[in-house]
PDB file of N, CA and C in Angstrom:
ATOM      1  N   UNK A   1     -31.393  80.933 111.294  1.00  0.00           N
ATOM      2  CA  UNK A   1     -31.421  82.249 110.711  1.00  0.00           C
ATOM      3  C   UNK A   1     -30.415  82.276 109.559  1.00  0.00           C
ATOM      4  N   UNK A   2     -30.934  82.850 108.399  1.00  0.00           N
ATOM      5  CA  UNK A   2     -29.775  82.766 107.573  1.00  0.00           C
ATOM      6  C   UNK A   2     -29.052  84.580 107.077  1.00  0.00           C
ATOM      7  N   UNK A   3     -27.866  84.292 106.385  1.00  0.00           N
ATOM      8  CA  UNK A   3     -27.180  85.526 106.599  1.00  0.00           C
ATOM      9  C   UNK A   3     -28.213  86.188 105.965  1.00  0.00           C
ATOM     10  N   UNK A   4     -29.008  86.353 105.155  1.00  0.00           N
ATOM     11  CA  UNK A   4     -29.760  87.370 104.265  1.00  0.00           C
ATOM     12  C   UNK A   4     -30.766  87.958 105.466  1.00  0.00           C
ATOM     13  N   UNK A   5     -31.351  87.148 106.303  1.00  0.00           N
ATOM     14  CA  UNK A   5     -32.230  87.768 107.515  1.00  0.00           C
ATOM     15  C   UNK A   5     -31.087  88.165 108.545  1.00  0.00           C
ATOM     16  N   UNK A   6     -29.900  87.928 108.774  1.00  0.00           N
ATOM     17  CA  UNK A   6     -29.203  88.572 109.721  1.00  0.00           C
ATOM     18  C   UNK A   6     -28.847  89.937 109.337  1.00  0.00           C
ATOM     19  N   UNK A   7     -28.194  90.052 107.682  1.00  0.00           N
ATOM     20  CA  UNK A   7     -27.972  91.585 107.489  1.00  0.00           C
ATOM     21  C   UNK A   7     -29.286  91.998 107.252  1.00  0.00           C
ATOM     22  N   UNK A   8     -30.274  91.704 107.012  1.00  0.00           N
ATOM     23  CA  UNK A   8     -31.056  92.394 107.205  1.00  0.00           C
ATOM     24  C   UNK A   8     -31.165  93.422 108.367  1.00  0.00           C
ATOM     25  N   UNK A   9     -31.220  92.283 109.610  1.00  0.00           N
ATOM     26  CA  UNK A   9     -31.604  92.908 111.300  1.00  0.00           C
ATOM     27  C   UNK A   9     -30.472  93.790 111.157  1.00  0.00           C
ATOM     28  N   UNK A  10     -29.394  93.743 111.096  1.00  0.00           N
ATOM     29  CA  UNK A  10     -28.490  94.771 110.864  1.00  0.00           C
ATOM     30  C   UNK A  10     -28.622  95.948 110.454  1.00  0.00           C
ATOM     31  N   UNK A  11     -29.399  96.319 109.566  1.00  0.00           N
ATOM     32  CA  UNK A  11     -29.844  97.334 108.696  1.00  0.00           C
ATOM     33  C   UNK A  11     -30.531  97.960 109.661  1.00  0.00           C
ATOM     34  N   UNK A  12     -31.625  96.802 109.689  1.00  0.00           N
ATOM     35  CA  UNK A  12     -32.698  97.688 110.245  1.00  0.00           C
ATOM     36  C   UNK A  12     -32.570  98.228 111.855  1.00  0.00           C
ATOM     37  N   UNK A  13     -31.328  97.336 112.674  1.00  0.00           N
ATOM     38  CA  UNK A  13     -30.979  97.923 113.784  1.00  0.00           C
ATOM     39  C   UNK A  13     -29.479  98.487 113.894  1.00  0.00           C
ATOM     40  N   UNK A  14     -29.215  99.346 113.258  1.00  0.00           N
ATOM     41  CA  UNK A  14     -27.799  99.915 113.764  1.00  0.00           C
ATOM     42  C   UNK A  14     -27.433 100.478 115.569  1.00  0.00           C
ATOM     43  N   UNK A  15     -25.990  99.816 115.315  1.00  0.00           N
ATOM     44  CA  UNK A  15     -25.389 100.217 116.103  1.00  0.00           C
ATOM     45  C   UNK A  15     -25.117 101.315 116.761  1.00  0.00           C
ATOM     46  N   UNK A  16     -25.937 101.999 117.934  1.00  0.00           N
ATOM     47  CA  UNK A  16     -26.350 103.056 118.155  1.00  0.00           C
ATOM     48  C   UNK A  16     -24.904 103.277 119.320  1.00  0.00           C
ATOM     49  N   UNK A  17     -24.442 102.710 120.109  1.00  0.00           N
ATOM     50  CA  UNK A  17     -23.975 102.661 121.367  1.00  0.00           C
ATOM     51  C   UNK A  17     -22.605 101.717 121.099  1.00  0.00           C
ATOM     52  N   UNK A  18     -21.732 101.882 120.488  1.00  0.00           N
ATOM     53  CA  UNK A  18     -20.501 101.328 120.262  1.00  0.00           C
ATOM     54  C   UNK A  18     -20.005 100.474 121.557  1.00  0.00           C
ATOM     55  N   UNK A  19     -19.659 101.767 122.739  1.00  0.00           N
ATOM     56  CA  UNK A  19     -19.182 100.976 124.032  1.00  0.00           C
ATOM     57  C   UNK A  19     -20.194 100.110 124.443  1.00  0.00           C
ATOM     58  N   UNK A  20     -21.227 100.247 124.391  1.00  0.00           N
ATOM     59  CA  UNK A  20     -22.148  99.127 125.113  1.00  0.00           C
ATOM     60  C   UNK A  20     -22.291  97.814 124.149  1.00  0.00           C
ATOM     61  N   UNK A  21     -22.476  98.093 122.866  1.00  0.00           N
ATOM     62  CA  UNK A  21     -22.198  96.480 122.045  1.00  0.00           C
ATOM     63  C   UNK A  21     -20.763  96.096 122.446  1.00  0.00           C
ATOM     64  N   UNK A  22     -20.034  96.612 122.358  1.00  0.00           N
ATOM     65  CA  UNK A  22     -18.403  96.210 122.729  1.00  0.00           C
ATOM     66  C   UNK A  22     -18.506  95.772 124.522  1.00  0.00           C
ATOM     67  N   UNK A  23     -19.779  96.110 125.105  1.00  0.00           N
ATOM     68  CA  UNK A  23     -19.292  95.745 126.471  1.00  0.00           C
ATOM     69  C   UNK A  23     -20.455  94.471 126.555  1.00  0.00           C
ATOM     70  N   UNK A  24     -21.291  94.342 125.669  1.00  0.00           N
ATOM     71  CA  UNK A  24     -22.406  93.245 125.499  1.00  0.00           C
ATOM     72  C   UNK A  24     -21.903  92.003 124.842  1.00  0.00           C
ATOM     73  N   UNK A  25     -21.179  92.346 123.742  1.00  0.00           N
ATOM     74  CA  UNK A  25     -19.942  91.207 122.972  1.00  0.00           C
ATOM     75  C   UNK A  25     -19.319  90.702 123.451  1.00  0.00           C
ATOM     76  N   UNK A  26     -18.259  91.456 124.598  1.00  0.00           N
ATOM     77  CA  UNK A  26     -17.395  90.849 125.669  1.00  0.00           C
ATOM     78  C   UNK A  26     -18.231  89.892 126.600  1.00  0.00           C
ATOM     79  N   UNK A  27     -19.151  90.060 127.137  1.00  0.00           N
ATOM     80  CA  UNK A  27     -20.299  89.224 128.462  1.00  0.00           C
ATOM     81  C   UNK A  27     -20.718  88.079 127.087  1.00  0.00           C
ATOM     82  N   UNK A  28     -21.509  88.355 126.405  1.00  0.00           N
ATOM     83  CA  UNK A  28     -21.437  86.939 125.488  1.00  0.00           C
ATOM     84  C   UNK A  28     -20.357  85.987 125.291  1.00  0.00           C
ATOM     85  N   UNK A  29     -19.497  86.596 124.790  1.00  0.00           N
ATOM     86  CA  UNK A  29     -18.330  85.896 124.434  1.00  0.00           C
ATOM     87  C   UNK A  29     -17.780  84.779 125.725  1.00  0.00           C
ATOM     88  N   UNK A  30     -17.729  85.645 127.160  1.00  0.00           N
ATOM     89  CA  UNK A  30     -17.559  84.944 127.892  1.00  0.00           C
ATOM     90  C   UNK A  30     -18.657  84.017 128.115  1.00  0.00           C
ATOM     91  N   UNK A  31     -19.857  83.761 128.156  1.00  0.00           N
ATOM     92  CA  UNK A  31     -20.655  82.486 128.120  1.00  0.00           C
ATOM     93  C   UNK A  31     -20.390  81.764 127.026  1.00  0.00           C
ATOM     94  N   UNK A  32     -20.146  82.483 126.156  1.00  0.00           N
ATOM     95  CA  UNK A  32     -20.041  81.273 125.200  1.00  0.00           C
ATOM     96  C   UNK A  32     -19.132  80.430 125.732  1.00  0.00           C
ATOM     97  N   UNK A  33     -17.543  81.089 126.022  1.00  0.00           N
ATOM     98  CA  UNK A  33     -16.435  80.618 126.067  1.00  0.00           C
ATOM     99  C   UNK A  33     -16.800  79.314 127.372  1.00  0.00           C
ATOM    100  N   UNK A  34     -17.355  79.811 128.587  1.00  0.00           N
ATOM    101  CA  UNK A  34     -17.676  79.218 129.697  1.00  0.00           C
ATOM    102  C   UNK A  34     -18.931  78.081 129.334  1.00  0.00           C
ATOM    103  N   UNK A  35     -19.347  78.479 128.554  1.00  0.00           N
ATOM    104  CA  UNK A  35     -20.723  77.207 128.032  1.00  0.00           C
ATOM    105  C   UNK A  35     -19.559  75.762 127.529  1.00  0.00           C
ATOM    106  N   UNK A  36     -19.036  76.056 126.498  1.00  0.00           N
ATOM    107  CA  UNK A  36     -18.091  75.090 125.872  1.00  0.00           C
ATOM    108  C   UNK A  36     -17.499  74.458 127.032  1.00  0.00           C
ATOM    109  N   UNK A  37     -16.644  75.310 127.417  1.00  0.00           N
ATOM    110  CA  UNK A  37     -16.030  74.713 128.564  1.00  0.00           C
ATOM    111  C   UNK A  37     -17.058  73.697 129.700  1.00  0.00           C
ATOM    112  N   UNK A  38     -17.794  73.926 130.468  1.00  0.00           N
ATOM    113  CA  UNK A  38     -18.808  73.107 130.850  1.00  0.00           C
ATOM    114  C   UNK A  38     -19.467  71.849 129.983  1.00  0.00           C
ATOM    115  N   UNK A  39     -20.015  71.872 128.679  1.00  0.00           N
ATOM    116  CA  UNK A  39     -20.005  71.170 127.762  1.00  0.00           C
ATOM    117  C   UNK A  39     -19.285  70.443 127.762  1.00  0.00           C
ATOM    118  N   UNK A  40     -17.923  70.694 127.028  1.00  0.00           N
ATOM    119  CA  UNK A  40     -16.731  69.876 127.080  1.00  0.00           C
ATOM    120  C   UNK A  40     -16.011  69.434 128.197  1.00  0.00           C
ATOM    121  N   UNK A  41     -16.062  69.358 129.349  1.00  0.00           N
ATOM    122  CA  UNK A  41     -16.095  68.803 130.609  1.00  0.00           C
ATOM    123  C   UNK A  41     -16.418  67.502 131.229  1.00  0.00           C
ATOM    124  N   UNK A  42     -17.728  67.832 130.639  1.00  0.00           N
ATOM    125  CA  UNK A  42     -19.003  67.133 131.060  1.00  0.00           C
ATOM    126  C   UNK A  42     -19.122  66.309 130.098  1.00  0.00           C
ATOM    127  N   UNK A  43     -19.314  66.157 128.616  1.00  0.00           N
ATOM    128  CA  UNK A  43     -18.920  64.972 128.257  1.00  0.00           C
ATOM    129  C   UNK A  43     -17.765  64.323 127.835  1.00  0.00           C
ATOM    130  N   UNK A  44     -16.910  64.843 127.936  1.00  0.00           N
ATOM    131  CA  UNK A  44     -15.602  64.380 127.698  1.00  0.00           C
ATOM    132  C   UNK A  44     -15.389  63.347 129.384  1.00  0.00           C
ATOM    133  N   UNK A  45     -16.115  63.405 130.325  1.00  0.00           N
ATOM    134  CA  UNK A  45     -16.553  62.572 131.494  1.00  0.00           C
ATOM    135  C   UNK A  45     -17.691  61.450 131.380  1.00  0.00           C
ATOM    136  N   UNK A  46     -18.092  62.026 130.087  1.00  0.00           N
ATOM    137  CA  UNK A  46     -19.026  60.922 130.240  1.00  0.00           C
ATOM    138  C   UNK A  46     -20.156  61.048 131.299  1.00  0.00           C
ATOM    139  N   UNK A  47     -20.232  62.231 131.584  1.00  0.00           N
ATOM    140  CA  UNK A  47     -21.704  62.169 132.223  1.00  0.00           C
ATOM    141  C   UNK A  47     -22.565  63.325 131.430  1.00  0.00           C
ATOM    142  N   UNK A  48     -24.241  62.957 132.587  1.00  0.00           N
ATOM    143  CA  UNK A  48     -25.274  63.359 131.362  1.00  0.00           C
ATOM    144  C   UNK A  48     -24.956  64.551 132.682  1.00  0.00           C
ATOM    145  N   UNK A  49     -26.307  66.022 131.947  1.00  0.00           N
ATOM    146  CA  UNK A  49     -26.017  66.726 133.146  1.00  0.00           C
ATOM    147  C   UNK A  49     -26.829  66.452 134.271  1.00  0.00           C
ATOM    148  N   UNK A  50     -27.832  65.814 134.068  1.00  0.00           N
ATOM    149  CA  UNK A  50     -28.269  65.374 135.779  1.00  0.00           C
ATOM    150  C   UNK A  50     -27.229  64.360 136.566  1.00  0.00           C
ATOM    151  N   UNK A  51     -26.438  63.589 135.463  1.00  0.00           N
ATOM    152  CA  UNK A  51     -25.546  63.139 137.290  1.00  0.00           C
ATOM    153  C   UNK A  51     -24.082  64.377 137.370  1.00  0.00           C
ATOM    154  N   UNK A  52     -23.775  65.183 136.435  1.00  0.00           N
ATOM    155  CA  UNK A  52     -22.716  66.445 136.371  1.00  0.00           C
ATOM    156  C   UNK A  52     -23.664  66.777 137.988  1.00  0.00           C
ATOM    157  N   UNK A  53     -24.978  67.505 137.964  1.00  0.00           N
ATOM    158  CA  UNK A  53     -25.202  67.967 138.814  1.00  0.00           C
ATOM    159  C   UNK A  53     -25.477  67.389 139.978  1.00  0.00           C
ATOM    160  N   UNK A  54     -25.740  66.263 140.038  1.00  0.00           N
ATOM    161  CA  UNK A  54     -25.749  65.467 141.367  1.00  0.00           C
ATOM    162  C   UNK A  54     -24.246  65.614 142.004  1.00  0.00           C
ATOM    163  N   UNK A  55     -23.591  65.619 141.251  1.00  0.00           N
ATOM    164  CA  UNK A  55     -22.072  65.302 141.797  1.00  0.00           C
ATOM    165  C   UNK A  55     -21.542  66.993 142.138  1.00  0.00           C
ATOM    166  N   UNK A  56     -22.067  67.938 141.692  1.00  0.00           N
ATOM    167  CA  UNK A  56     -21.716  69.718 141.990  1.00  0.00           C
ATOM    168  C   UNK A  56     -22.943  69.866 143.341  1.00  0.00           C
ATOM    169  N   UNK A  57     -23.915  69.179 143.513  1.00  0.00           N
ATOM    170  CA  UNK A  57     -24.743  69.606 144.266  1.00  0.00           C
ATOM    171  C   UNK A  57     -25.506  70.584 143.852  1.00  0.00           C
ATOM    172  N   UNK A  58     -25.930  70.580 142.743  1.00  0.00           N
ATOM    173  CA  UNK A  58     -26.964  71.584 142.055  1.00  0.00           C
ATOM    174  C   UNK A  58     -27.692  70.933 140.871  1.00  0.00           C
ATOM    175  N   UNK A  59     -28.605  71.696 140.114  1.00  0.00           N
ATOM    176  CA  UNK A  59     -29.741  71.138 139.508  1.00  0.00           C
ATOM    177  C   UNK A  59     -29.217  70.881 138.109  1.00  0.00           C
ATOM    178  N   UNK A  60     -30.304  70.382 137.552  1.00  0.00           N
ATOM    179  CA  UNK A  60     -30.105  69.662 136.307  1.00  0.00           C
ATOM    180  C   UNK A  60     -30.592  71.111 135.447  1.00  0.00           C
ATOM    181  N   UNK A  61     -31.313  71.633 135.767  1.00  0.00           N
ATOM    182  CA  UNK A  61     -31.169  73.075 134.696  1.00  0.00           C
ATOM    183  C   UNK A  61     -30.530  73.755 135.329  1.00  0.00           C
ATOM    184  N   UNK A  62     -29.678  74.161 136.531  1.00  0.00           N
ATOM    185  CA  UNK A  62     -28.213  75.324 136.154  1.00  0.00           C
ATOM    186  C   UNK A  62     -27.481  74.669 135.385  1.00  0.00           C
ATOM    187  N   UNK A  63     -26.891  73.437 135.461  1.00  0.00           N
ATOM    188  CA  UNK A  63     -25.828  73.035 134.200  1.00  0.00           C
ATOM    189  C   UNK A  63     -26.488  73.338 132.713  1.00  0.00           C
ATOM    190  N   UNK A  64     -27.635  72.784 132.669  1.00  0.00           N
ATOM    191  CA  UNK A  64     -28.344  73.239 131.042  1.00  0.00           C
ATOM    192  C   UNK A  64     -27.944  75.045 131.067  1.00  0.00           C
ATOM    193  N   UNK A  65     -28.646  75.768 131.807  1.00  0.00           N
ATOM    194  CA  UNK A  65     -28.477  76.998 131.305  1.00  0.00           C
ATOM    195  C   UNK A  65     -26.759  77.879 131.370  1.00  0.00           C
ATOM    196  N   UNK A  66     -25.540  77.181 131.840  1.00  0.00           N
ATOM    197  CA  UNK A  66     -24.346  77.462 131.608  1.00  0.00           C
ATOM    198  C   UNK A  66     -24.132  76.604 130.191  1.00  0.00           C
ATOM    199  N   UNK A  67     -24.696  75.749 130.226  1.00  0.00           N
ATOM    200  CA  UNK A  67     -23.909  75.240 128.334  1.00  0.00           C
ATOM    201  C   UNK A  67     -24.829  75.684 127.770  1.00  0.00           C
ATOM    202  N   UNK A  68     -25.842  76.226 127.824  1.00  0.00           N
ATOM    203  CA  UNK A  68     -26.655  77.102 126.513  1.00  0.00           C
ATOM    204  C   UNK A  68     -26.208  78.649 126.920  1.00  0.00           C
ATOM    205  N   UNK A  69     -25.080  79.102 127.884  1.00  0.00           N
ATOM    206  CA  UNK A  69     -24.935  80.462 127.969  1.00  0.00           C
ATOM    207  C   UNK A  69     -25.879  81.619 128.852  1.00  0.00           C
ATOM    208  N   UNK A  70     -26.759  80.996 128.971  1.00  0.00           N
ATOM    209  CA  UNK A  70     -27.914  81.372 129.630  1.00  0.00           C
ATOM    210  C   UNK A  70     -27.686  82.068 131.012  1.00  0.00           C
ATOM    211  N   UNK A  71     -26.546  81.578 131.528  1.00  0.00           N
ATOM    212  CA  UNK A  71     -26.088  82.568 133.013  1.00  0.00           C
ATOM    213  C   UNK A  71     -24.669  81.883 133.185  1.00  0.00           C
ATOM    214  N   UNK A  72     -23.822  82.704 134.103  1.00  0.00           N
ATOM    215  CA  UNK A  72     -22.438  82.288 133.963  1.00  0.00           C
ATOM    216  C   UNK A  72     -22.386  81.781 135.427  1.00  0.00           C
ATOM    217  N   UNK A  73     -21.527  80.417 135.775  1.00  0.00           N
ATOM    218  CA  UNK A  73     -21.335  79.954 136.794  1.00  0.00           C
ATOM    219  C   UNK A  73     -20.195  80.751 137.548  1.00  0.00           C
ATOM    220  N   UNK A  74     -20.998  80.418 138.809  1.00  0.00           N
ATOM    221  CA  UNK A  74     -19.737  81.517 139.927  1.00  0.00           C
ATOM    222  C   UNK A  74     -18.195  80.788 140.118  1.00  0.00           C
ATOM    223  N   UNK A  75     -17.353  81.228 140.621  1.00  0.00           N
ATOM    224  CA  UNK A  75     -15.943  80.253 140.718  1.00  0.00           C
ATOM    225  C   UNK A  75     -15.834  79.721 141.759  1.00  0.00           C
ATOM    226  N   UNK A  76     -16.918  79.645 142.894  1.00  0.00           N
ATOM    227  CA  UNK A  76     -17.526  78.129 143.310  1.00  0.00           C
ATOM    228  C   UNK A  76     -17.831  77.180 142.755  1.00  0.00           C
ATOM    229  N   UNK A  77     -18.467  77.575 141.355  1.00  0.00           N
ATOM    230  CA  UNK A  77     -19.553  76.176 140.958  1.00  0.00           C
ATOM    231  C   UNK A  77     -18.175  75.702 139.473  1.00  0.00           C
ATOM    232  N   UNK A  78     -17.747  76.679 139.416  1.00  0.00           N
ATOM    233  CA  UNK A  78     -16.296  76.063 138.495  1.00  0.00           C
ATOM    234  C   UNK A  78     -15.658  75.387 139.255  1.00  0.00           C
ATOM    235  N   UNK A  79     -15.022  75.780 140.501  1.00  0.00           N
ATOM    236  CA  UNK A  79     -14.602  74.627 141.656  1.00  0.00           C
ATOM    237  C   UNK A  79     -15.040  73.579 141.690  1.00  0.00           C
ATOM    238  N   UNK A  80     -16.867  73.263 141.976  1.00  0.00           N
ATOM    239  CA  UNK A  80     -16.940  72.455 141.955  1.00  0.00           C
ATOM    240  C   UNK A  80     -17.322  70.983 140.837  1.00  0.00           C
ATOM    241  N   UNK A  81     -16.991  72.086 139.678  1.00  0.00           N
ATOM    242  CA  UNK A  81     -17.027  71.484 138.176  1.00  0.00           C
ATOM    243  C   UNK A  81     -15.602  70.832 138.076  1.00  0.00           C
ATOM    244  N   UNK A  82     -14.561  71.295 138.594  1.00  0.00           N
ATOM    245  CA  UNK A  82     -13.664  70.922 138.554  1.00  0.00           C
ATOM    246  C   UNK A  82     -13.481  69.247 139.532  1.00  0.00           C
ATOM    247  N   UNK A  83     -13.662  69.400 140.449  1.00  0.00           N
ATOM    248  CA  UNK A  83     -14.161  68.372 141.106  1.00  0.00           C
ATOM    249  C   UNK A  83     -15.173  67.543 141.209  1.00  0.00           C
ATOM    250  N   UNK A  84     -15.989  67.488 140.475  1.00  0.00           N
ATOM    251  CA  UNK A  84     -17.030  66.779 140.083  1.00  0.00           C
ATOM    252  C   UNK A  84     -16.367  65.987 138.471  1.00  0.00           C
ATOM    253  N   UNK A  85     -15.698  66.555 137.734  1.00  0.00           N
ATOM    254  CA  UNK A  85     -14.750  65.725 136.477  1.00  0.00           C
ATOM    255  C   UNK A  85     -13.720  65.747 136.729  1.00  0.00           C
ATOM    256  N   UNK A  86     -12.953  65.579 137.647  1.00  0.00           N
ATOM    257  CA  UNK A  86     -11.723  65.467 138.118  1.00  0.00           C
ATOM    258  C   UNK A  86     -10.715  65.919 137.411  1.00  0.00           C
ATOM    259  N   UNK A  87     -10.605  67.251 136.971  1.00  0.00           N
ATOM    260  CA  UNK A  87      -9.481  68.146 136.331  1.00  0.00           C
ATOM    261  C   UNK A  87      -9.202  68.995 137.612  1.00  0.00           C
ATOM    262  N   UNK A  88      -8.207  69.959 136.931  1.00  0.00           N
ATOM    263  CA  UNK A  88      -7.852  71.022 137.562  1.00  0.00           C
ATOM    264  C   UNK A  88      -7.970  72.172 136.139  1.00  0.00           C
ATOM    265  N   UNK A  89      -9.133  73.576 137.110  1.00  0.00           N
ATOM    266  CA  UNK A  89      -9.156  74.242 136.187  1.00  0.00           C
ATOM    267  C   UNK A  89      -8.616  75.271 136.942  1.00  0.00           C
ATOM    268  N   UNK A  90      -7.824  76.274 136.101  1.00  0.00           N
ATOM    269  CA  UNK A  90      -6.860  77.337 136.096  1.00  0.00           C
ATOM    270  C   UNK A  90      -7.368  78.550 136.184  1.00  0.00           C
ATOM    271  N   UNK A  91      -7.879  80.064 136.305  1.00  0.00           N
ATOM    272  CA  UNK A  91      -7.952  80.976 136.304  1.00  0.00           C
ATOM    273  C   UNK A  91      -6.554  81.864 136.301  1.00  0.00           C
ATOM    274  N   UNK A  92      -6.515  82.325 134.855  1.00  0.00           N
ATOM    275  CA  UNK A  92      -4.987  83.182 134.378  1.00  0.00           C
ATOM    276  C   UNK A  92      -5.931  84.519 134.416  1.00  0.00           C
ATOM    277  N   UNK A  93      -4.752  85.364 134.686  1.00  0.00           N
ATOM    278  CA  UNK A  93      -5.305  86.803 134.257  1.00  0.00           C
ATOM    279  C   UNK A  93      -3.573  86.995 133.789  1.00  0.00           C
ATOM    280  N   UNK A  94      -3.879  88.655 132.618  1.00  0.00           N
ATOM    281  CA  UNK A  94      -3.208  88.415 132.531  1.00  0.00           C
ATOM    282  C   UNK A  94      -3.361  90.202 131.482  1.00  0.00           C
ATOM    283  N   UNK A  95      -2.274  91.567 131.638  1.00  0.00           N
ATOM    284  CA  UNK A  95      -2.545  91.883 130.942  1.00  0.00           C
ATOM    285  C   UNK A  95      -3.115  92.038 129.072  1.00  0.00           C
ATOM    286  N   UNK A  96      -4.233  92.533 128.547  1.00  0.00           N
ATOM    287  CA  UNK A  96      -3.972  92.204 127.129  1.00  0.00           C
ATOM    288  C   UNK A  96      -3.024  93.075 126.389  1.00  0.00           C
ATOM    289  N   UNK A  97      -2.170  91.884 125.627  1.00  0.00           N
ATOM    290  CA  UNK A  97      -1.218  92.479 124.735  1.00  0.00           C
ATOM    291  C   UNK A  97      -1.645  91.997 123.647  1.00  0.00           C
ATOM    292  N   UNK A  98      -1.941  93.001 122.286  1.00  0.00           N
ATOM    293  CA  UNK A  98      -2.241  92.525 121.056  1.00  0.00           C
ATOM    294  C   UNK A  98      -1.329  91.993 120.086  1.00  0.00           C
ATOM    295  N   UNK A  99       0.023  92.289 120.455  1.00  0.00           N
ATOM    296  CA  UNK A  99       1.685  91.647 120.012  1.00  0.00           C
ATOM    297  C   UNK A  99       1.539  90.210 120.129  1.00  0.00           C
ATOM    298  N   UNK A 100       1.420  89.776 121.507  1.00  0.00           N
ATOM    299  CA  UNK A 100       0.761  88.397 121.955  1.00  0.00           C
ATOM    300  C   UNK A 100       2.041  88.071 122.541  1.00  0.00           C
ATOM    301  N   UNK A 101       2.248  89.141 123.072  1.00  0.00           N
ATOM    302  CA  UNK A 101       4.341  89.086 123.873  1.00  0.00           C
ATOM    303  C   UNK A 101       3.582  88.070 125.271  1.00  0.00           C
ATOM    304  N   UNK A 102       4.771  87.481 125.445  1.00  0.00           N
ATOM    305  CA  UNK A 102       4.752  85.983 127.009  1.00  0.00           C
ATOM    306  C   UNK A 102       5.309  87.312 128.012  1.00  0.00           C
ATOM    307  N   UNK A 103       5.906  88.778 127.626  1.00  0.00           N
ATOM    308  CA  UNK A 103       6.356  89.712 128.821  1.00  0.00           C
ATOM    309  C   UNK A 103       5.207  90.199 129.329  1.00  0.00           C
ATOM    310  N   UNK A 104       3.982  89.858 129.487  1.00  0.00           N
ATOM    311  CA  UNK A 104       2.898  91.171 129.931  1.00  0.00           C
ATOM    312  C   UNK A 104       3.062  90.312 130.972  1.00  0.00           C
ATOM    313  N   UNK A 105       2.178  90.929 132.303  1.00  0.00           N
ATOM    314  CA  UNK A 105       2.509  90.214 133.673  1.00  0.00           C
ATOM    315  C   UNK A 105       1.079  89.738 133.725  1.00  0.00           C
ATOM    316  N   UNK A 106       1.250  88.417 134.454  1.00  0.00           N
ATOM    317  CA  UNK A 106      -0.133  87.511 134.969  1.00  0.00           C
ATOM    318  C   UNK A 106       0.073  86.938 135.949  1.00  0.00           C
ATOM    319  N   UNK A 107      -1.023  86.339 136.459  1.00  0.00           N
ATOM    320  CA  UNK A 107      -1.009  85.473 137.866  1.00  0.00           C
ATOM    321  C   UNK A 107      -1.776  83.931 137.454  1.00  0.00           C
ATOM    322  N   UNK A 108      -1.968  83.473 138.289  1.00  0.00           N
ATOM    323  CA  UNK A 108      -2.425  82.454 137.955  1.00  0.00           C
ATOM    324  C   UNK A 108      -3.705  81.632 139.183  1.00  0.00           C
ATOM    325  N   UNK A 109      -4.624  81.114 138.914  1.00  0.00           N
ATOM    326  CA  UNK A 109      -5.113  80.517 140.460  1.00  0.00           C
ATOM    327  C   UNK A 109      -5.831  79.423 140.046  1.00  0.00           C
ATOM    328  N   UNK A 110      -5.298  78.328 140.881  1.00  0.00           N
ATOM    329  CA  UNK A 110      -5.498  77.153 140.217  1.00  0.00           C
ATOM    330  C   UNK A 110      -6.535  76.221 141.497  1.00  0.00           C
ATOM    331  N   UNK A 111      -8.061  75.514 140.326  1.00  0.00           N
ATOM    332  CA  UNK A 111      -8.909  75.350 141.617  1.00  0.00           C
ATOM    333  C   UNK A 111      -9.716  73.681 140.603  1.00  0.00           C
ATOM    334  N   UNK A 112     -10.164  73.104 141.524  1.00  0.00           N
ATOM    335  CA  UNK A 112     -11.202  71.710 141.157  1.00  0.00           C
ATOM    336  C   UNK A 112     -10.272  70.816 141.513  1.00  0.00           C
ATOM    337  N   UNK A 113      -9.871  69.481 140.879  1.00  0.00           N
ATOM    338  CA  UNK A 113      -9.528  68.498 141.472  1.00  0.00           C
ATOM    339  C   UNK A 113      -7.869  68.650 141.662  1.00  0.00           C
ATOM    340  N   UNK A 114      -7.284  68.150 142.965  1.00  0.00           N
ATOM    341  CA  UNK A 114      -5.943  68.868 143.383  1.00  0.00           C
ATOM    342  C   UNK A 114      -5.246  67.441 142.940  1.00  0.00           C
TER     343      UNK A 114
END
C-alpha cells in the first residue's frame, strides 16, 4: 500500500471514536510487539516454526499466527516459549510515567527457562 492510498483511506474514513482507535492501537501494538518477540526468539534459535512448536507442544500455525499478530499467546505459551529457546522471559509492569522517571513503582515476574 502506498502513502497516497493510505491518506487516502484516511480521508475517506475518519476517526469517528477516538477512545476506541486509542484502545484498538494499544491491542495492535501489543501483537506487534509480541509477534517480534516470538519471531526473534525463534530464529535467533535457529529453529523453523514447526520444530518451535513441536518443542511448546502446539501447532505449526499458532506460532505462524503470533508472528503475523494474528492472536496473542497466553503466558503459558510465553512460558513455554521461553523454554522451548532456552531464555528467561520477564513480565515488568510498571506504572506509565511520560518523564521516563526509574521512581514509578513496578514488579516484576520472571518465567521460561530457569
Amino acid at each position: 500500500m502506498t502513502w497516497k492510498k493510505l491518506d487516502q483511506i484516511r480521508r475517506e474514513n475518519p476517526i469517528t471514536d477516538q477512545e476506541e482507535y486509542d484502545k484498538s492501537y494499544a491491542e495492535a501494538s501489543l501483537a506487534f510487539e509480541l509477534a517480534r518477540l516470538v519471531y526473534g526468539l525463534r530464529t535467533d534459535a535457529g529453529l523453523t516454526q514447526t520444530e518451535l512448536a513441536k518443542r511448546m507442544g502446539t501447532t505449526q500455525s499458532s506460532v505462524a499466527r503470533w508472528e503475523s499478530g494474528g492472536s496473542l499467546p497466553t503466558i503459558d505459551l510465553l512460558d513455554r516459549l521461553g523454554q522451548a529457546v532456552g531464555v528467561r522471559l520477564e513480565l515488568v509492569a510498571s506504572q506509565h510515567d511520560p518523564t521516563g522517571s526509574k521512581d514509578s513503582p513496578s514488579g516484576a515476574v520472571a518465567f521460561g527457562a530457569r
